[in-house]
N, C-alpha and C. Protein backbone atom coordinates (compact mmCIF):
# COMPACT_ATOMS: atom_id res chain seq x y z
N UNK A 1 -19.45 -12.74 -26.70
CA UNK A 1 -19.64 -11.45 -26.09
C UNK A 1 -18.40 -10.61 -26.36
N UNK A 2 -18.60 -9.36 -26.79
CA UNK A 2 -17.27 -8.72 -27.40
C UNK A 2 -17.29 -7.66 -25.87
N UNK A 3 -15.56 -7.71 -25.91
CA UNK A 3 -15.27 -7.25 -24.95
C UNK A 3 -15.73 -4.82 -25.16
N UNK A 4 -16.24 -4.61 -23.79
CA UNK A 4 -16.31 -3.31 -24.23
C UNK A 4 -16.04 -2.54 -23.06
N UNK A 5 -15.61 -1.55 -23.52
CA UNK A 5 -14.75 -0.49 -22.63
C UNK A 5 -15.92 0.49 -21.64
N UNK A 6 -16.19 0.53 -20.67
CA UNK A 6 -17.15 1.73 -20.12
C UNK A 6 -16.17 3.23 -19.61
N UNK A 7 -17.05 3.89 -20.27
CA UNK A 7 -16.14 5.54 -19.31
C UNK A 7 -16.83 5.70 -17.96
N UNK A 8 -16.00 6.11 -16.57
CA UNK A 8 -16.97 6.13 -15.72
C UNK A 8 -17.07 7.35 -15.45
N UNK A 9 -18.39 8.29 -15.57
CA UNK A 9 -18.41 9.57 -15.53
C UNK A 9 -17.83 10.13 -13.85
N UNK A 10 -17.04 11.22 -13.33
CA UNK A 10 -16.86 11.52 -12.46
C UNK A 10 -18.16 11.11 -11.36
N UNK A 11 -19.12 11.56 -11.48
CA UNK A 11 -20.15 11.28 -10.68
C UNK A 11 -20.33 9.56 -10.45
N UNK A 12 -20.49 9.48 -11.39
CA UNK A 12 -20.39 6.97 -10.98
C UNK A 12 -19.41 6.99 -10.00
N UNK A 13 -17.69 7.46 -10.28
CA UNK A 13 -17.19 7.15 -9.51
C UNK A 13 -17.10 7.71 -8.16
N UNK A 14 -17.49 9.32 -7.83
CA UNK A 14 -17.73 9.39 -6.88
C UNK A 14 -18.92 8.52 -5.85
N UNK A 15 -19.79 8.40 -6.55
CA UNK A 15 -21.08 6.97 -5.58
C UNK A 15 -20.25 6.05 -5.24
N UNK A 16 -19.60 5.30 -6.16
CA UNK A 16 -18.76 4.02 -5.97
C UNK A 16 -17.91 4.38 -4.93
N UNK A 17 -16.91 5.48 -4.56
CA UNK A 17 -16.07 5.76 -3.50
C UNK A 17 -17.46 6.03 -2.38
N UNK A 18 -18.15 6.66 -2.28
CA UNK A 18 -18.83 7.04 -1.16
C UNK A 18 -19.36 6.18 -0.42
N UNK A 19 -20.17 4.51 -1.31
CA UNK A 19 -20.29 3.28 -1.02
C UNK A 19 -19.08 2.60 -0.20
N UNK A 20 -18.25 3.04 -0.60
CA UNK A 20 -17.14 2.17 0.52
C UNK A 20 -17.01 2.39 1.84
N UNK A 21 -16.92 1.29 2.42
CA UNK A 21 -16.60 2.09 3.60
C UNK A 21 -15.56 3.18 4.27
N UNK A 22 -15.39 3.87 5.16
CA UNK A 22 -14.95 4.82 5.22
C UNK A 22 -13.26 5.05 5.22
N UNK A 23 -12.77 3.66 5.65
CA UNK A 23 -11.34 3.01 6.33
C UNK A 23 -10.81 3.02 4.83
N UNK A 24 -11.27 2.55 3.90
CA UNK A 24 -10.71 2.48 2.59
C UNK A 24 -10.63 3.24 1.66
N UNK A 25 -8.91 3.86 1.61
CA UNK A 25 -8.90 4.82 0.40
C UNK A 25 -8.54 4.31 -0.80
N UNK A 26 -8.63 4.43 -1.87
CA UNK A 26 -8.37 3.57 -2.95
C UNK A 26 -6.59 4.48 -3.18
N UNK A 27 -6.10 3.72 -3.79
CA UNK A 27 -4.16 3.36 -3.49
C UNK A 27 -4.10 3.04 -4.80
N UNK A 28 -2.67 3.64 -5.52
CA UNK A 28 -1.82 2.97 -6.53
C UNK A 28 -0.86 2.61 -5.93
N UNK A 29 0.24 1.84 -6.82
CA UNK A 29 1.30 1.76 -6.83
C UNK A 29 1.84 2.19 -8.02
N UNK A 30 3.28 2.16 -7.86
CA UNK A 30 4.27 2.05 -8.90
C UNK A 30 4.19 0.94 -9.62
N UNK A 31 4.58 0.89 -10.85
CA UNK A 31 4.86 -0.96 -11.42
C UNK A 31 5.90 -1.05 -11.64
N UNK A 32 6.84 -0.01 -11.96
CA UNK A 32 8.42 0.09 -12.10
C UNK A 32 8.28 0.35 -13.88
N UNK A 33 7.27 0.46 -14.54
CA UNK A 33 7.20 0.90 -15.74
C UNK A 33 7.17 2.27 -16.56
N UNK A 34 7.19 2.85 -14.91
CA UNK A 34 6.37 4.35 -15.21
C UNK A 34 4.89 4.49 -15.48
N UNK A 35 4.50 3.27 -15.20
CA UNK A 35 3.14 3.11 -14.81
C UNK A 35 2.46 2.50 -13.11
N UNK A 36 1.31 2.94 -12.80
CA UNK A 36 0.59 2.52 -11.48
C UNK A 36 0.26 1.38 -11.82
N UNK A 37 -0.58 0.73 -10.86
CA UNK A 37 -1.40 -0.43 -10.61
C UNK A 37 -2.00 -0.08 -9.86
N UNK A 38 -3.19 -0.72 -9.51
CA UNK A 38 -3.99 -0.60 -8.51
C UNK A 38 -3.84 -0.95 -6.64
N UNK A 39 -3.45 -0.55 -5.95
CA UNK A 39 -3.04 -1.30 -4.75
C UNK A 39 -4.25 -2.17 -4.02
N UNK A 40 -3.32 -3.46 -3.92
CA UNK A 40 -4.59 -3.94 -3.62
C UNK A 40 -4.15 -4.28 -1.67
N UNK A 41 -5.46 -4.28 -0.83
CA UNK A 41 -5.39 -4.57 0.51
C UNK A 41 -4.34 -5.27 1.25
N UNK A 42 -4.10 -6.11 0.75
CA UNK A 42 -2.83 -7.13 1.34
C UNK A 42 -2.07 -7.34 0.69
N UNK A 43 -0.54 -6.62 0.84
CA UNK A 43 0.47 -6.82 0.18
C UNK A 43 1.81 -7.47 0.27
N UNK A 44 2.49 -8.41 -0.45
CA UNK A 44 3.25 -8.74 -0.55
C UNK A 44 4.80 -7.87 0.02
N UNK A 45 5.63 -8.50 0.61
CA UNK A 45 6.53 -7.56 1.07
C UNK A 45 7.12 -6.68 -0.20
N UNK A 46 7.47 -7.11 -1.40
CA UNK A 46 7.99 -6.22 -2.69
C UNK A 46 7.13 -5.31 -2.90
N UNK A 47 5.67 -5.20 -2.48
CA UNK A 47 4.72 -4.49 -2.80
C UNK A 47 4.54 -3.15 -1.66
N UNK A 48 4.93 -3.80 -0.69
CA UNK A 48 4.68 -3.18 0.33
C UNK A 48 6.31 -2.34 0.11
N UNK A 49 7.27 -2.44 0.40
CA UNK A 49 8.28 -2.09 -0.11
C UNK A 49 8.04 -0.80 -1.17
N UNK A 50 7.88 -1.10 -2.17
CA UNK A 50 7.08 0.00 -3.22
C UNK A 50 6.14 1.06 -2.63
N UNK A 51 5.12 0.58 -2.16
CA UNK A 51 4.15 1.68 -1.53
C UNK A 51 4.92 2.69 -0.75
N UNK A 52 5.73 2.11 0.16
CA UNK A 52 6.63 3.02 1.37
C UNK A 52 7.44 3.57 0.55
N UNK A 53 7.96 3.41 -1.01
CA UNK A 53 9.16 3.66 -2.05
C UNK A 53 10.61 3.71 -1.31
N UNK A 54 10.31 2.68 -0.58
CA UNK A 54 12.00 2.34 0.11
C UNK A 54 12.60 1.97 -0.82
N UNK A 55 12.16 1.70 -2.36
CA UNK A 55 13.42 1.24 -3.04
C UNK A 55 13.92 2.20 -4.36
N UNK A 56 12.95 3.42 -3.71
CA UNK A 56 13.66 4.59 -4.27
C UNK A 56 14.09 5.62 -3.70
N UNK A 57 14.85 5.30 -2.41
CA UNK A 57 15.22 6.71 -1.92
C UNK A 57 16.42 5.74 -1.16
N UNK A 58 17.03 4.72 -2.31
CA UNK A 58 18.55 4.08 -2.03
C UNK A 58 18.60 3.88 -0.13
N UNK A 59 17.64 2.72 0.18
CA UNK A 59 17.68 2.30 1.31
C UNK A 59 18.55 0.65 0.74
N UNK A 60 19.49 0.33 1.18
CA UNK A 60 20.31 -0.57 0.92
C UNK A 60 19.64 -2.28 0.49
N UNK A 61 19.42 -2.39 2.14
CA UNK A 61 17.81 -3.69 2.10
C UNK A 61 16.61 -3.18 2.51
N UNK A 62 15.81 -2.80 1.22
CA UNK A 62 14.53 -2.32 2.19
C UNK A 62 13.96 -3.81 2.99
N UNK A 63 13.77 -4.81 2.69
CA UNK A 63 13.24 -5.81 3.23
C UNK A 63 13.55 -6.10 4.78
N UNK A 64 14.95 -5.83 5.08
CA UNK A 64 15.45 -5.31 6.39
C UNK A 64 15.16 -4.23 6.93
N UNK A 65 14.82 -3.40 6.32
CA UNK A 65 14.17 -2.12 6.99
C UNK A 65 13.14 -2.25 7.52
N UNK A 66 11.69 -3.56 6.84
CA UNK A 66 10.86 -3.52 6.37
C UNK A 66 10.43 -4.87 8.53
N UNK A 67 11.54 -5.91 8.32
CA UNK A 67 12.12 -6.72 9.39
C UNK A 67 12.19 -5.34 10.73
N UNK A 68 13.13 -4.72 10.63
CA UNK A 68 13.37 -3.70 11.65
C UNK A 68 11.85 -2.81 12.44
N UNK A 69 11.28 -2.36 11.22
CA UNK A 69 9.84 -1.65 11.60
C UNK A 69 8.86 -2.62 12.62
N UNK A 70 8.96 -4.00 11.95
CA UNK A 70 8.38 -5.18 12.60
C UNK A 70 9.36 -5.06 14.11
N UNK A 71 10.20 -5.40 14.28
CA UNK A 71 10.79 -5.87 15.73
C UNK A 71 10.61 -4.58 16.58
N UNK A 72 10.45 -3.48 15.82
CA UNK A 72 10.37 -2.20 17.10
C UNK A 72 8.85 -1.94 17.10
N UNK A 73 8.25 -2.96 16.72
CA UNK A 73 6.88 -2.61 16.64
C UNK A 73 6.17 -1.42 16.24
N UNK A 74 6.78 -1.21 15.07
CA UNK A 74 5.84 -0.02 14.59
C UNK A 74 5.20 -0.16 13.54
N UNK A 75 5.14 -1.82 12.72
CA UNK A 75 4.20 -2.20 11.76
C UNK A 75 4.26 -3.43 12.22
N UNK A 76 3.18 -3.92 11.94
CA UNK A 76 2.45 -5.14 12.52
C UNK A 76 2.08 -5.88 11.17
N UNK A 77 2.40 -7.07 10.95
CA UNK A 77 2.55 -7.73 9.21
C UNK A 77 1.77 -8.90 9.91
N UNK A 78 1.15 -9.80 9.03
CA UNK A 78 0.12 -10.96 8.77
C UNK A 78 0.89 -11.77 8.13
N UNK A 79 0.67 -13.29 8.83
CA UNK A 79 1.45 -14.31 8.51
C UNK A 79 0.48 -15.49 7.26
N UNK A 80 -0.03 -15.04 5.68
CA UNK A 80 -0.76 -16.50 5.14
C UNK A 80 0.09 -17.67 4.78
N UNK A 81 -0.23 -18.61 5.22
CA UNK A 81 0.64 -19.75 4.57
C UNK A 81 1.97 -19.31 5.27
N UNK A 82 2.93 -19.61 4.62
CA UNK A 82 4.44 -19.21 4.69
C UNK A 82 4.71 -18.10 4.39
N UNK A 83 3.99 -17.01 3.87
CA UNK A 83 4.92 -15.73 3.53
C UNK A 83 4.04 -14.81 4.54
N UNK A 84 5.22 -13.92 4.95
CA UNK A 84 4.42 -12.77 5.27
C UNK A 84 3.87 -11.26 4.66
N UNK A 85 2.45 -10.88 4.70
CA UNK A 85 1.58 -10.27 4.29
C UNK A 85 1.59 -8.59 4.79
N UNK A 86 1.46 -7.66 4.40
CA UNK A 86 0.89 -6.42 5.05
C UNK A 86 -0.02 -5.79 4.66
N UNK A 87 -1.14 -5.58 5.61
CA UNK A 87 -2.55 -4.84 5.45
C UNK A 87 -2.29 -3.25 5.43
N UNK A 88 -2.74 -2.69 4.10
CA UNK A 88 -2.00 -1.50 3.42
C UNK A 88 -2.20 -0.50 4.79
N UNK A 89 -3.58 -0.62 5.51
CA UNK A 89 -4.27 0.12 6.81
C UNK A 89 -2.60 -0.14 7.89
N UNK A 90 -2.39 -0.98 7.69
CA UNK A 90 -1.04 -1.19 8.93
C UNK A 90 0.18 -0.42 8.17
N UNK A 91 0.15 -0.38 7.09
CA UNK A 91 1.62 0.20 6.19
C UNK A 91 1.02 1.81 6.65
N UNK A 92 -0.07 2.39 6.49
CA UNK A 92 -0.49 3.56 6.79
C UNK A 92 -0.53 3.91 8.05
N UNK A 93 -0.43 3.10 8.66
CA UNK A 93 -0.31 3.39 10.54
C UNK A 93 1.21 3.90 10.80
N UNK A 94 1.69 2.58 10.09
CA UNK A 94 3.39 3.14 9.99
C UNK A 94 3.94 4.64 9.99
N UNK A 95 3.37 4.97 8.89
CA UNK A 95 3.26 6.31 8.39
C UNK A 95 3.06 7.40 9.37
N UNK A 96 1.83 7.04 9.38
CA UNK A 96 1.30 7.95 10.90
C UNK A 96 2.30 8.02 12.11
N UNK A 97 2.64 7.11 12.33
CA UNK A 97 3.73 6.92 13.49
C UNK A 97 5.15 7.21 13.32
N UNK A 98 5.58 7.04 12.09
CA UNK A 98 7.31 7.78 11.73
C UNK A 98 6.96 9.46 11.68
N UNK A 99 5.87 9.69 10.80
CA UNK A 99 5.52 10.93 11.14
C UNK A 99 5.43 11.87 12.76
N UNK A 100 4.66 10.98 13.60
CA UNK A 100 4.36 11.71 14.34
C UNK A 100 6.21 11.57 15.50
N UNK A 101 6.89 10.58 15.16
CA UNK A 101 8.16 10.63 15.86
C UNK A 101 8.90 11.66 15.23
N UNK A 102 8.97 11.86 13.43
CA UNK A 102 9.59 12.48 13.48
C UNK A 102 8.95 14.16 12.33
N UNK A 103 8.08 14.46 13.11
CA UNK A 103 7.18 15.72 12.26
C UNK A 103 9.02 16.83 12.02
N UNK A 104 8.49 16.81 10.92
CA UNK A 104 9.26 18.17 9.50
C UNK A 104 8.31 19.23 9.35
C-alpha cells in the first residue's frame, strides 16, 4: 500500500472540529525547531513548560515555577506511574486564573 497524502478541504476540517466535543480546542506547540507539533491532552512537564513558554521569557527553573503553581494551588497536575502529568484543560485554567489575578 503506497503511502498517500490527503488535502483536507477547509470544510472536512471544519465538521471534524465541530464533531468534537466542545471542551477541546485543538493546540500546538513549539518543537524548538521553529516548528509546531501537535499538542497532545496530557502533557509531560517539558511540554507543559513549552505551552505556558516559561522557557522563553528567561524564567530561571521553569519546572519550579511549574512546582510553585502546584503548592499555591492554582494548577492541579496528574500523577501516571511515577511522573507527573498535566491535562492541557488544567494548564488553561491556570491561565484563566493568573489572568483574572492579574488582568493588563
Amino acid at each position: 500500500m503506497a503511502n498517500e497524502c490527503t488535502h483536507d478541504s477547509g470544510k472536512d476540517r471544519a465538521m471534524r472540529q465541530r464533531d468534537l466535543p466542545q471542551w477541546i480546542a485543538l493546540a500546538v506547540l513549539p518543537n524548538g525547531n521553529g516548528d509546531f507539533t501537535a499538542c497532545p491532552e496530557l502533557l509531560t512537564e517539558e511540554e507543559a513548560i513549552r505551552y505556558l513558554r516559561l522557557d522563553t521569557i528567561h524564567v530561571e527553573e521553569p519546572a519550579s515555577t511549574l512546582r510553585y503553581y502546584r503548592k499555591k494551588g492554582l494548577l492541579r497536575a496528574t500523577q501516571v506511574g511515577k511522573s507527573i502529568r498535566y491535562r492541557r484543560i488544567e494548564l488553561e485554567r491556570l491561565l484563566d486564573r493568573l489572568t483574572e489575578y492579574n488582568p493588563r
